[in-house]
PDB file of N, CA and C in Angstrom:
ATOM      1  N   UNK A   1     -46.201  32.336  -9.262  1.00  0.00           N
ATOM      2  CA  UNK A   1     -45.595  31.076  -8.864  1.00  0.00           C
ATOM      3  C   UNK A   1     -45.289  31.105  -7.373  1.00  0.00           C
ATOM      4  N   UNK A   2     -45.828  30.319  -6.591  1.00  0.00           N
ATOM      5  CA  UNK A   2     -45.702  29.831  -5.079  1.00  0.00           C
ATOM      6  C   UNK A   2     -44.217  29.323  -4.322  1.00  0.00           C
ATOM      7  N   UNK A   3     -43.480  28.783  -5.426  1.00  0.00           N
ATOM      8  CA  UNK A   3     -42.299  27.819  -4.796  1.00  0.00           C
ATOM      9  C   UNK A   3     -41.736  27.546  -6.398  1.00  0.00           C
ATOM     10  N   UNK A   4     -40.588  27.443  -6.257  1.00  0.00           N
ATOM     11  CA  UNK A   4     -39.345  26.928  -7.245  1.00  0.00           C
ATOM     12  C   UNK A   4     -39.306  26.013  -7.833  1.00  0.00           C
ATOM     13  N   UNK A   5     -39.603  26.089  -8.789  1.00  0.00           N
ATOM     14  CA  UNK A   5     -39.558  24.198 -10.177  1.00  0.00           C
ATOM     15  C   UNK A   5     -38.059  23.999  -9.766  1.00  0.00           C
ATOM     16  N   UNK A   6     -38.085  22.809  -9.171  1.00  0.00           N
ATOM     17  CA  UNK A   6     -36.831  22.117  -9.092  1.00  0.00           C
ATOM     18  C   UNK A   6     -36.659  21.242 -10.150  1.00  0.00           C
ATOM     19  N   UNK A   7     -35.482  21.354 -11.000  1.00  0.00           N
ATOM     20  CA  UNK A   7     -34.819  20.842 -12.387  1.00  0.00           C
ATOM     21  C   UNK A   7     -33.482  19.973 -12.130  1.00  0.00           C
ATOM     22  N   UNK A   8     -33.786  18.661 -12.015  1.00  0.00           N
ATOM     23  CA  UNK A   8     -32.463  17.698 -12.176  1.00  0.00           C
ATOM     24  C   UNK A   8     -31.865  17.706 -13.279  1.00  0.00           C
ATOM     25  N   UNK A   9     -30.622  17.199 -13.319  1.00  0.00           N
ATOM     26  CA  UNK A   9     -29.813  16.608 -13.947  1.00  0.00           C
ATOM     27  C   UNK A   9     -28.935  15.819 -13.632  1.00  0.00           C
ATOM     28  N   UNK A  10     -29.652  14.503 -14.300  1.00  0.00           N
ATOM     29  CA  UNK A  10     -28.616  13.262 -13.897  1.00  0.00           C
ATOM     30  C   UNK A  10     -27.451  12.778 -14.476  1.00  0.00           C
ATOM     31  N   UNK A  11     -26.398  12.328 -14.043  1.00  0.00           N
ATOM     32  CA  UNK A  11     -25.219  11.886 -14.946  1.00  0.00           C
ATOM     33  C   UNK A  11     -23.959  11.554 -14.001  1.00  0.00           C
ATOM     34  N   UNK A  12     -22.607  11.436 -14.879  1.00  0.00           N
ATOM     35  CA  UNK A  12     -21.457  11.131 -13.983  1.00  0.00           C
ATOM     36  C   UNK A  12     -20.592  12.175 -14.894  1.00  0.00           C
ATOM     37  N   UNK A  13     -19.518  12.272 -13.715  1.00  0.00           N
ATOM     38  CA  UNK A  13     -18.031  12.844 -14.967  1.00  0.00           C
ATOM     39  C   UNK A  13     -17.766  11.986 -16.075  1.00  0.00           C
ATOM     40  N   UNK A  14     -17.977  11.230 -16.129  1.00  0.00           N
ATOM     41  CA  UNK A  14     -17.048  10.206 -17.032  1.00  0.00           C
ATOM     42  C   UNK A  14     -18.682  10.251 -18.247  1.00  0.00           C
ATOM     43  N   UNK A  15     -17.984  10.165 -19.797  1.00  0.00           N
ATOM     44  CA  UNK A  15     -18.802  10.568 -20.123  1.00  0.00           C
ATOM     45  C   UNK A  15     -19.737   9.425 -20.491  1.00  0.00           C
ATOM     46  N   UNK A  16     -21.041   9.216 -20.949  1.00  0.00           N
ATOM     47  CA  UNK A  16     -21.561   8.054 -21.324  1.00  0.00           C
ATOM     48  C   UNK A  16     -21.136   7.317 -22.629  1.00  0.00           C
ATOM     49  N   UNK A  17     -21.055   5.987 -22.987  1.00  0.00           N
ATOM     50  CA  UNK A  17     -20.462   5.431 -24.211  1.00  0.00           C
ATOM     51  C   UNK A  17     -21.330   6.187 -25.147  1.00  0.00           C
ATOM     52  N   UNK A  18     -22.910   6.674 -25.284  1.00  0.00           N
ATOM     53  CA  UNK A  18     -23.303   6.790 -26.177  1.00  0.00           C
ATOM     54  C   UNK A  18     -22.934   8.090 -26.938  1.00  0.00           C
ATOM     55  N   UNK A  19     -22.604   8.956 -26.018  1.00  0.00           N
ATOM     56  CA  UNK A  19     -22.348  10.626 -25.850  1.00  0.00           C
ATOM     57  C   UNK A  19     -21.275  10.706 -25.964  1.00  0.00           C
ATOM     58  N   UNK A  20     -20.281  10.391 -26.777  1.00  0.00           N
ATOM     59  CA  UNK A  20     -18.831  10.374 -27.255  1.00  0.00           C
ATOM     60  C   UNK A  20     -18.620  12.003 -27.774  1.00  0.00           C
ATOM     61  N   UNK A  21     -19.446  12.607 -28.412  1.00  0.00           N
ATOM     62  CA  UNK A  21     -19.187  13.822 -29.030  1.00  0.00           C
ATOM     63  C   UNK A  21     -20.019  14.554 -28.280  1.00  0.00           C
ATOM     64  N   UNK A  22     -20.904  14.666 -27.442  1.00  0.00           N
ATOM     65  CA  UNK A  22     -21.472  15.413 -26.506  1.00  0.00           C
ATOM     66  C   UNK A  22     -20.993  16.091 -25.228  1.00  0.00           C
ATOM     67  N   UNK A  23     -21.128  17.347 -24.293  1.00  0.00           N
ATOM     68  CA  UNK A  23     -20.924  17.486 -23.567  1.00  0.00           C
ATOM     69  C   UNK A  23     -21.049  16.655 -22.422  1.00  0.00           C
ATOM     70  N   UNK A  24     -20.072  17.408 -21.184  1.00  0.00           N
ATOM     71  CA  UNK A  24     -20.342  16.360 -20.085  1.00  0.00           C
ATOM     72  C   UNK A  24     -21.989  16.449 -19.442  1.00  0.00           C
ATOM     73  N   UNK A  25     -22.304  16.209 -18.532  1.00  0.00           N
ATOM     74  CA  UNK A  25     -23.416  15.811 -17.428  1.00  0.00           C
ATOM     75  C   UNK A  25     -23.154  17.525 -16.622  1.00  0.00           C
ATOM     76  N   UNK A  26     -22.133  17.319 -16.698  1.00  0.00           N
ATOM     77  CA  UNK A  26     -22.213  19.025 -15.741  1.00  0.00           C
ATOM     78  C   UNK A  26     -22.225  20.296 -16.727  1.00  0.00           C
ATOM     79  N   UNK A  27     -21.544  20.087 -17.855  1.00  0.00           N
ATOM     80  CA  UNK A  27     -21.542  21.097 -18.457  1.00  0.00           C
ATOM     81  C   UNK A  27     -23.266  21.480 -19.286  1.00  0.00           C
ATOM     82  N   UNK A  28     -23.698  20.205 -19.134  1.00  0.00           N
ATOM     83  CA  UNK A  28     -25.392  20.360 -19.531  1.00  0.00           C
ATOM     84  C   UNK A  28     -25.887  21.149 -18.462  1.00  0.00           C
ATOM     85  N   UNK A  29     -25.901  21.043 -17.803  1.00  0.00           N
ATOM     86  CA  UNK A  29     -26.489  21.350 -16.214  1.00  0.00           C
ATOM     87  C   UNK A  29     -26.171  23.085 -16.053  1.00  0.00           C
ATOM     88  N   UNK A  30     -24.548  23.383 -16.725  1.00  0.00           N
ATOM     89  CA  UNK A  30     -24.386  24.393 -16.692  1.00  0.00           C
ATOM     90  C   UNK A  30     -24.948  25.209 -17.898  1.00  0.00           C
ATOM     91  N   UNK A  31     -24.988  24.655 -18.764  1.00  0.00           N
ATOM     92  CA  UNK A  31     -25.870  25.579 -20.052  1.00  0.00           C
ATOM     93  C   UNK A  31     -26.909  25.619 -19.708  1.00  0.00           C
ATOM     94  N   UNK A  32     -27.941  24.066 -19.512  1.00  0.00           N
ATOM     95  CA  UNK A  32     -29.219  24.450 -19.445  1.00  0.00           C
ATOM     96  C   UNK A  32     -29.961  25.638 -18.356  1.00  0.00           C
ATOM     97  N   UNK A  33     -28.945  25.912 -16.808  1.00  0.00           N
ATOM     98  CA  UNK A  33     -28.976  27.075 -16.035  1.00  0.00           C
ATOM     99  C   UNK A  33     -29.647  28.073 -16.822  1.00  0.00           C
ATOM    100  N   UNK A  34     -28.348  28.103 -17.803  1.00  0.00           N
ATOM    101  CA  UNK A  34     -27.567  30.031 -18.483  1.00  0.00           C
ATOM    102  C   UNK A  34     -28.980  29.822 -19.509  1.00  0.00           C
ATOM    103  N   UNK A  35     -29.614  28.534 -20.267  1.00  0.00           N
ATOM    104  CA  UNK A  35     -30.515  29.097 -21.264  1.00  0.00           C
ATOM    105  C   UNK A  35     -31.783  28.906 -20.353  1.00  0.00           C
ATOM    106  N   UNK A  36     -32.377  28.646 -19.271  1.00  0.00           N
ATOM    107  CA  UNK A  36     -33.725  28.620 -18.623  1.00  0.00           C
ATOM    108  C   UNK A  36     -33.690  30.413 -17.895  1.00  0.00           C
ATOM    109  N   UNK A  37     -32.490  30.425 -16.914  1.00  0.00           N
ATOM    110  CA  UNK A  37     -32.487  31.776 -16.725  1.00  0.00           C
ATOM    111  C   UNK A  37     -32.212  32.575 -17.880  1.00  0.00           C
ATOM    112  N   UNK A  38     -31.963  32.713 -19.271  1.00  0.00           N
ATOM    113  CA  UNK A  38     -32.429  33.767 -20.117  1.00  0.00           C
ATOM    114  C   UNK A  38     -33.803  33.825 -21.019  1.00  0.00           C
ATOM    115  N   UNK A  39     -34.279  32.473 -20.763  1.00  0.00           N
ATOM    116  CA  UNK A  39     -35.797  32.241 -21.131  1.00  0.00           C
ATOM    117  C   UNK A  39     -36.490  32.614 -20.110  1.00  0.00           C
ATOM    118  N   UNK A  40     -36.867  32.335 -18.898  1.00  0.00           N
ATOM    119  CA  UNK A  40     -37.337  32.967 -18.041  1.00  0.00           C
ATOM    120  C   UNK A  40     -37.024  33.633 -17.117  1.00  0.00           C
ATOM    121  N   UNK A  41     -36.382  34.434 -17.095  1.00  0.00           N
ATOM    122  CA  UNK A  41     -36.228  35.477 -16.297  1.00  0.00           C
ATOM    123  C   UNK A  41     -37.068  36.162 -15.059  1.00  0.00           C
ATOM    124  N   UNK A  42     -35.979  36.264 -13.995  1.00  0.00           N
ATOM    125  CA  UNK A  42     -37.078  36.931 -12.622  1.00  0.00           C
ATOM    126  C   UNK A  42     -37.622  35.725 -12.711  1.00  0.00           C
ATOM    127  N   UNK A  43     -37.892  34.933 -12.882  1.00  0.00           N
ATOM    128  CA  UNK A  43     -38.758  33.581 -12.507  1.00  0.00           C
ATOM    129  C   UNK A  43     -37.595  32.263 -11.823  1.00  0.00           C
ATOM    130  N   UNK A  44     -37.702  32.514 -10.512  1.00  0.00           N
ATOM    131  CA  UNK A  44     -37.052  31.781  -9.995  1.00  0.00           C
ATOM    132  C   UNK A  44     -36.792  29.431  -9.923  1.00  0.00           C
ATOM    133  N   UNK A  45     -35.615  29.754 -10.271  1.00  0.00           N
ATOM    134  CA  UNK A  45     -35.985  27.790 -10.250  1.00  0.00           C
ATOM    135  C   UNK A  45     -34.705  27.256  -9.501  1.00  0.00           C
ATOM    136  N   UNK A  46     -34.627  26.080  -9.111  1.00  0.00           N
ATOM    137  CA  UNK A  46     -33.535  25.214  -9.140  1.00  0.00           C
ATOM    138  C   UNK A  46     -33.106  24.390  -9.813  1.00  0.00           C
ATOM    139  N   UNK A  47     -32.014  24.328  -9.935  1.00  0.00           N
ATOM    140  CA  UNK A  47     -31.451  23.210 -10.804  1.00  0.00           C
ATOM    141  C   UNK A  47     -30.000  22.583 -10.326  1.00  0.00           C
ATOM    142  N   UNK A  48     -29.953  21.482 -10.043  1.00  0.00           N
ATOM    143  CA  UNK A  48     -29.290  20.940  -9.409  1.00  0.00           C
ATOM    144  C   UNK A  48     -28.591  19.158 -10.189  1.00  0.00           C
ATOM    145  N   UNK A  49     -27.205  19.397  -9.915  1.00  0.00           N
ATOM    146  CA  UNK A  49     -26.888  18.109 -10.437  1.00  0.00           C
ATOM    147  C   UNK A  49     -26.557  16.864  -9.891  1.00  0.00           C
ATOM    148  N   UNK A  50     -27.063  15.882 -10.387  1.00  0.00           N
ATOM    149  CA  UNK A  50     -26.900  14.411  -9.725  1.00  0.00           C
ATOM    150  C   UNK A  50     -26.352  13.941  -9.743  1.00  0.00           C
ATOM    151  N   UNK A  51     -24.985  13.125  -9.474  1.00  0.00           N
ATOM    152  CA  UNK A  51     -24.280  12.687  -9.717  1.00  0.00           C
ATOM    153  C   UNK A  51     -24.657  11.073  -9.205  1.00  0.00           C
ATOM    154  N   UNK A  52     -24.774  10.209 -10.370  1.00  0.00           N
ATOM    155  CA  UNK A  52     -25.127   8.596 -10.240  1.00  0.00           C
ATOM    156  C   UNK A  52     -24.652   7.491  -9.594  1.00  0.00           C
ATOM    157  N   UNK A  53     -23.146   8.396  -9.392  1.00  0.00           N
ATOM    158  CA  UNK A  53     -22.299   7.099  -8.675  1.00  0.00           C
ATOM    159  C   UNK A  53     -22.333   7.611  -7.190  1.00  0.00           C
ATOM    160  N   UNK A  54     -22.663   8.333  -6.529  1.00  0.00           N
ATOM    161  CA  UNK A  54     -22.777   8.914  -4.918  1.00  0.00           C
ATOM    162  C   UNK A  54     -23.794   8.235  -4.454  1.00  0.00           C
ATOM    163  N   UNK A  55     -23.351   8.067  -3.333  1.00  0.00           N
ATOM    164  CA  UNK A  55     -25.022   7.617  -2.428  1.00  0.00           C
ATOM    165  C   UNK A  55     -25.973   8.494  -2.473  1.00  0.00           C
ATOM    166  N   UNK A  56     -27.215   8.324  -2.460  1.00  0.00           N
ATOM    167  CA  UNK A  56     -28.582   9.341  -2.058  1.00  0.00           C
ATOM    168  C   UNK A  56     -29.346   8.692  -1.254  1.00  0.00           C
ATOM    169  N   UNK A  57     -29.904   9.828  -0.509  1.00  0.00           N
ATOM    170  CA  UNK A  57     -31.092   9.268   0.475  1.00  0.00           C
ATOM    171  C   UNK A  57     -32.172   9.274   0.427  1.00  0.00           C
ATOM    172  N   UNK A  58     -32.133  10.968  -0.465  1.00  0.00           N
ATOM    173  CA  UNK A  58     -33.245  10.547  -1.315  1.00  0.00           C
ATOM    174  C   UNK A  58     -33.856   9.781  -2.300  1.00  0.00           C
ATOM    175  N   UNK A  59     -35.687   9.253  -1.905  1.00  0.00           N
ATOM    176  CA  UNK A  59     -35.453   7.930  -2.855  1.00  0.00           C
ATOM    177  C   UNK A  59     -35.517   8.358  -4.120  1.00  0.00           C
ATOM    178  N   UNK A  60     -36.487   9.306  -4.837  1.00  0.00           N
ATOM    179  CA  UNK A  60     -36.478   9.443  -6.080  1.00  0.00           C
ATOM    180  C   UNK A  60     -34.979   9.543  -6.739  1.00  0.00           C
ATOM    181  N   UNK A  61     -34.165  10.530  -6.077  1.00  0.00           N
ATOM    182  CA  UNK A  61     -33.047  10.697  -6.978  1.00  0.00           C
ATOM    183  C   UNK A  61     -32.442   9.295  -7.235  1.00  0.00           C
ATOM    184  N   UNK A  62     -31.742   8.811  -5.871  1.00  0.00           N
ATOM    185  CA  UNK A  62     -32.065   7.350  -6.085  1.00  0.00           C
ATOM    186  C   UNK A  62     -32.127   6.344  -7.214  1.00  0.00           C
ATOM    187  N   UNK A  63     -33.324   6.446  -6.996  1.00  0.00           N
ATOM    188  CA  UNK A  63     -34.057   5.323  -8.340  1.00  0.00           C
ATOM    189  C   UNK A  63     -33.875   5.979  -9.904  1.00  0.00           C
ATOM    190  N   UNK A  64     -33.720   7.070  -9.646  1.00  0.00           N
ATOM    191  CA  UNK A  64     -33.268   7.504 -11.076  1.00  0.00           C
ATOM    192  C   UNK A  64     -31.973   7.378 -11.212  1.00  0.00           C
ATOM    193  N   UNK A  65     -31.044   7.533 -10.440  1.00  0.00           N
ATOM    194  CA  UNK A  65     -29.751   7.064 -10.579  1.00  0.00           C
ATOM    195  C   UNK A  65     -29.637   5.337 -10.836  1.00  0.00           C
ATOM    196  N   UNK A  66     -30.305   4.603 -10.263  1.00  0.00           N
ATOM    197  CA  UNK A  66     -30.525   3.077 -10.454  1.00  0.00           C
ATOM    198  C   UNK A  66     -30.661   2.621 -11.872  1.00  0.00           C
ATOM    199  N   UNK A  67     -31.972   3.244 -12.147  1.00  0.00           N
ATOM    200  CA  UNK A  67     -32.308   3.174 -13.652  1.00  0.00           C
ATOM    201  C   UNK A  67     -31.600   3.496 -14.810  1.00  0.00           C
ATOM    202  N   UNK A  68     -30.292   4.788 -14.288  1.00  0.00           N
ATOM    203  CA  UNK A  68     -29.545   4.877 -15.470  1.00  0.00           C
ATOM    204  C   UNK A  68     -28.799   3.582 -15.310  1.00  0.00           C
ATOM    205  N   UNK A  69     -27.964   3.379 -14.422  1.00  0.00           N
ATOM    206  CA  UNK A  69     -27.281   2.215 -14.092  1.00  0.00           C
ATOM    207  C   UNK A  69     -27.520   0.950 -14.521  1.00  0.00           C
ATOM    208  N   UNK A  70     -28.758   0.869 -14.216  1.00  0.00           N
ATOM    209  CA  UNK A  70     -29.386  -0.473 -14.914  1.00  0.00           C
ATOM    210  C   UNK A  70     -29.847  -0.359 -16.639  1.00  0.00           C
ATOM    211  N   UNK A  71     -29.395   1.147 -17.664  1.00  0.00           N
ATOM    212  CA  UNK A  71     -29.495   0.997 -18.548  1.00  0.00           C
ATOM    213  C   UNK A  71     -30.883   1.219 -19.002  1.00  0.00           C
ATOM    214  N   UNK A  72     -32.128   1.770 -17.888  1.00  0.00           N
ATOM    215  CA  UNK A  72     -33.290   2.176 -18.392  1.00  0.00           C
ATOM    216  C   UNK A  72     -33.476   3.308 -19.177  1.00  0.00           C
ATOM    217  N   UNK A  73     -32.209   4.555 -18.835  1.00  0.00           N
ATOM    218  CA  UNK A  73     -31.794   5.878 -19.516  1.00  0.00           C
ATOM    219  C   UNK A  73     -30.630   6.313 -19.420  1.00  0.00           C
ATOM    220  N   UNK A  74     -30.278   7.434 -20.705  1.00  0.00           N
ATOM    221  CA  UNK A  74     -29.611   7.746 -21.202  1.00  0.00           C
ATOM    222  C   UNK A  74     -28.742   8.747 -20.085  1.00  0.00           C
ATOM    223  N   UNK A  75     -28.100   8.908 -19.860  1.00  0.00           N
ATOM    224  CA  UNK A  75     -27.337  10.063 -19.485  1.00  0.00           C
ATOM    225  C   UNK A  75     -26.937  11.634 -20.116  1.00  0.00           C
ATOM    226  N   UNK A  76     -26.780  12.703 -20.064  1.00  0.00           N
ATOM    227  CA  UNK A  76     -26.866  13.180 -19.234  1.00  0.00           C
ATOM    228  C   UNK A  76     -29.234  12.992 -18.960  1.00  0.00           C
ATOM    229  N   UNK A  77     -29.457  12.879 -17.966  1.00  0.00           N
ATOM    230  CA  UNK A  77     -31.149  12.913 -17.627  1.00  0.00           C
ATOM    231  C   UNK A  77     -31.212  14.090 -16.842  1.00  0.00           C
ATOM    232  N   UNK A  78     -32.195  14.791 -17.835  1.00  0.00           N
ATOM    233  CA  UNK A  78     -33.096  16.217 -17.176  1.00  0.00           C
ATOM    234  C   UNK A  78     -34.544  15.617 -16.438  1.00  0.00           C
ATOM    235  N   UNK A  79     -34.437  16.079 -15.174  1.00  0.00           N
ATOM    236  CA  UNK A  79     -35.829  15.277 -14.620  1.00  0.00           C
ATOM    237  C   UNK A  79     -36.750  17.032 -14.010  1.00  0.00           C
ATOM    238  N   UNK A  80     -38.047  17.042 -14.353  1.00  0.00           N
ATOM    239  CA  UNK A  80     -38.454  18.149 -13.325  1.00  0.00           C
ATOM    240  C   UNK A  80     -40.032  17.808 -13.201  1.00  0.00           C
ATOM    241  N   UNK A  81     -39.947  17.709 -12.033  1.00  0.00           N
ATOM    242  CA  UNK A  81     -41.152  17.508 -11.174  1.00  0.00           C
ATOM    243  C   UNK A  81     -41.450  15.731 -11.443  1.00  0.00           C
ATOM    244  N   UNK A  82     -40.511  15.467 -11.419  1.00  0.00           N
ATOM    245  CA  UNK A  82     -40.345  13.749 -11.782  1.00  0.00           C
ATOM    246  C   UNK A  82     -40.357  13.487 -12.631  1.00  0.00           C
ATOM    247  N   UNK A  83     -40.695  13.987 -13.901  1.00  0.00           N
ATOM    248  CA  UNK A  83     -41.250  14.184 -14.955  1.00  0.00           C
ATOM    249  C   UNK A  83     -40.151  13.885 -15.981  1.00  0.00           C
ATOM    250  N   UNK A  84     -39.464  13.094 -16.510  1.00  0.00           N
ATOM    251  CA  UNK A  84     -38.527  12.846 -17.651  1.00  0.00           C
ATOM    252  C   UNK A  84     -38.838  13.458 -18.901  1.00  0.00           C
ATOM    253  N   UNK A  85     -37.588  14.592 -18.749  1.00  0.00           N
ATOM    254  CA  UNK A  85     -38.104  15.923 -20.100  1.00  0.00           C
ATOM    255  C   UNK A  85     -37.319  15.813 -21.176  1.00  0.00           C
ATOM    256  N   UNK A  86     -35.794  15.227 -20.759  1.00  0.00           N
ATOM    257  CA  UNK A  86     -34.845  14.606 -21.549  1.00  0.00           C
ATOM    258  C   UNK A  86     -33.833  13.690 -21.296  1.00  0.00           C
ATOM    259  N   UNK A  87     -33.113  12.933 -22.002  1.00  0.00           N
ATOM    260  CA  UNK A  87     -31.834  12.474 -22.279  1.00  0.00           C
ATOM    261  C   UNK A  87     -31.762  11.957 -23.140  1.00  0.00           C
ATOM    262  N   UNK A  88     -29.624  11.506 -22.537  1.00  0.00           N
ATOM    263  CA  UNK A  88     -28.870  12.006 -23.565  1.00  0.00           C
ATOM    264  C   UNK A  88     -28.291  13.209 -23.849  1.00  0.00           C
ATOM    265  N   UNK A  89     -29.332  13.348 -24.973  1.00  0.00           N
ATOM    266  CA  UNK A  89     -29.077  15.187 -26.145  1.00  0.00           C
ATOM    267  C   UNK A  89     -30.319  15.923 -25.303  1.00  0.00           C
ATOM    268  N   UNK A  90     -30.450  16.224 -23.906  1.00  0.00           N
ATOM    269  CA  UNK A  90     -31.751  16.800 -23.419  1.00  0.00           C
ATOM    270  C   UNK A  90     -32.073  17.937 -24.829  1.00  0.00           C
ATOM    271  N   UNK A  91     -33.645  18.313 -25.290  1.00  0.00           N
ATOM    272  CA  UNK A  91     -33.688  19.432 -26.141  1.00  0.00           C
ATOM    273  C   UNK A  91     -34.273  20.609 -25.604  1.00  0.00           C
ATOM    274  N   UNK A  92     -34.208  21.978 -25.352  1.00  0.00           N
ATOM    275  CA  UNK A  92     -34.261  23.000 -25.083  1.00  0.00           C
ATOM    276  C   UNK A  92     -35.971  23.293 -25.309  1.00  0.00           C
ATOM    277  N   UNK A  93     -36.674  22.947 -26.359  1.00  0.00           N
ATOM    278  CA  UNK A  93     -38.018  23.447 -26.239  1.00  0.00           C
ATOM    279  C   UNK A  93     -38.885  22.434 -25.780  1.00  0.00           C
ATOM    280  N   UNK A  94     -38.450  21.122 -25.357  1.00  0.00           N
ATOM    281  CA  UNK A  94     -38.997  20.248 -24.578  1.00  0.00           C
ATOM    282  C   UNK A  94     -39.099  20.806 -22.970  1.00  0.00           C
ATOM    283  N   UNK A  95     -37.885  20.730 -22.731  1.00  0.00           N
ATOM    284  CA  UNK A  95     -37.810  21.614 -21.668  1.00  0.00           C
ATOM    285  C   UNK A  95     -38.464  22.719 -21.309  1.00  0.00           C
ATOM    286  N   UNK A  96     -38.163  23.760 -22.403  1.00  0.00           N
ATOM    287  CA  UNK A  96     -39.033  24.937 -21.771  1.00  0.00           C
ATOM    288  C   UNK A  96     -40.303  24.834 -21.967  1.00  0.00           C
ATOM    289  N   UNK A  97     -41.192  23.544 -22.649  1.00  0.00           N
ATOM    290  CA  UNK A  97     -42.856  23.934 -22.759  1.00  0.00           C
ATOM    291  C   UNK A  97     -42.738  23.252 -21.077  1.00  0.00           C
ATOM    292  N   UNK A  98     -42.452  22.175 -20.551  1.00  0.00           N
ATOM    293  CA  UNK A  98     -42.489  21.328 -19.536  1.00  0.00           C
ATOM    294  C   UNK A  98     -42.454  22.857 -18.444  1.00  0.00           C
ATOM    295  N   UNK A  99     -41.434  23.569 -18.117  1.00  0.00           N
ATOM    296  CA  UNK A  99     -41.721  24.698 -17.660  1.00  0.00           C
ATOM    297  C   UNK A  99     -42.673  25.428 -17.214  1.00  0.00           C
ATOM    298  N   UNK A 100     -43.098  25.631 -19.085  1.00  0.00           N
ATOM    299  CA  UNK A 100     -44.381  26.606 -18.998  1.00  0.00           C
ATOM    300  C   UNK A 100     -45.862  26.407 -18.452  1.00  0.00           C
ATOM    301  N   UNK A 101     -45.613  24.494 -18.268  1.00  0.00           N
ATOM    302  CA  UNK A 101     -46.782  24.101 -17.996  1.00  0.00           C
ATOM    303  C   UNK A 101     -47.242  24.056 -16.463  1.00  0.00           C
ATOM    304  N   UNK A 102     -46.125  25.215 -15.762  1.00  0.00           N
ATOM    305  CA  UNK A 102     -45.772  25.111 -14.214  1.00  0.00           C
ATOM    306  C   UNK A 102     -45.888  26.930 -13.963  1.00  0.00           C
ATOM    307  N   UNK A 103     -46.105  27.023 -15.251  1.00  0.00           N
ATOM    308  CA  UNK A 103     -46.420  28.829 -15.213  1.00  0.00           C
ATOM    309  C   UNK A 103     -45.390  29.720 -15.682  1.00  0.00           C
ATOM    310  N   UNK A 104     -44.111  29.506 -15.776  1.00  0.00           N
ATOM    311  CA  UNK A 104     -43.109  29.781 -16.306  1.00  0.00           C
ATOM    312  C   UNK A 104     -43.591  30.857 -17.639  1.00  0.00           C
ATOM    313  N   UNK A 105     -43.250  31.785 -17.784  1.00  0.00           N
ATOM    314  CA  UNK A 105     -43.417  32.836 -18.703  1.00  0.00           C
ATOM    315  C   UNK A 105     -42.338  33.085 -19.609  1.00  0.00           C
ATOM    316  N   UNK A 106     -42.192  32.630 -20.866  1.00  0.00           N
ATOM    317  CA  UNK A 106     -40.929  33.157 -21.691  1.00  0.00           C
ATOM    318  C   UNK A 106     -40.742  34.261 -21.943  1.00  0.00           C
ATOM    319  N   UNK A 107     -39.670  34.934 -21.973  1.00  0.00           N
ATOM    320  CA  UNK A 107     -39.118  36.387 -22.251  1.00  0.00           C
ATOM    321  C   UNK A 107     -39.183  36.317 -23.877  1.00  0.00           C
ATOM    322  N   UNK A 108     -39.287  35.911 -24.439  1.00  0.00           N
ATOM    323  CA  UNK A 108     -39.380  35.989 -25.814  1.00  0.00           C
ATOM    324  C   UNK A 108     -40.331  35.583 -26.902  1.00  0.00           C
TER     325      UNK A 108
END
């Protein structure tokens, strides 16, 4: 691997109406970390969280922040390589095939 799969996660503190019994937007962000770094290991990534109500300059983040806003998606949103892998309930082996398809090697 050449350069770092950068892994969003979009959302706010406050939690979404639909996600009443779900974790927050950050605390996704913080699991999904702890389970990508124990799925792939030594395989370096980023993952970084968005927060919807801040300004961005960047446009993609941006427009994905827009779109939740405007009700096109769910919150908490896993985005990587632009690529919408989840929301809401993001799921873990969605994620990690999306990964693998970037070279990503599972430890298990």
């Amino acid at each position: 691997m050449d350069k770092r799969l950068k892994v969003f996660v979009y959302g706010a503190e406050v939690l979404c109406p639909s996600c009443v019994n779900l974790p927050s937007t950050k605390d996704t962000c913080e699991w999904l970390e702890a389970a990508l770094t124990r799925k792939f290991p030594q395989q370096p990534f980023h993952i970084e969280y968005v927060d919807i109500y801040q300004e961005h300059e960047d446009e993609e983040k941006k427009e994905f922040a827009e779109k939740i806003a405007n009700d096109e998606y769910f919150y908490p949103l896993v985005v990587i390589n632009g690529e919408v892998v989840g929301e809401g309930s993001p799921k873990l082996k969605v994620i990690y095939a999306e990964m693998e398809k970037y070279g990503y090697v599972s430890a298990s």
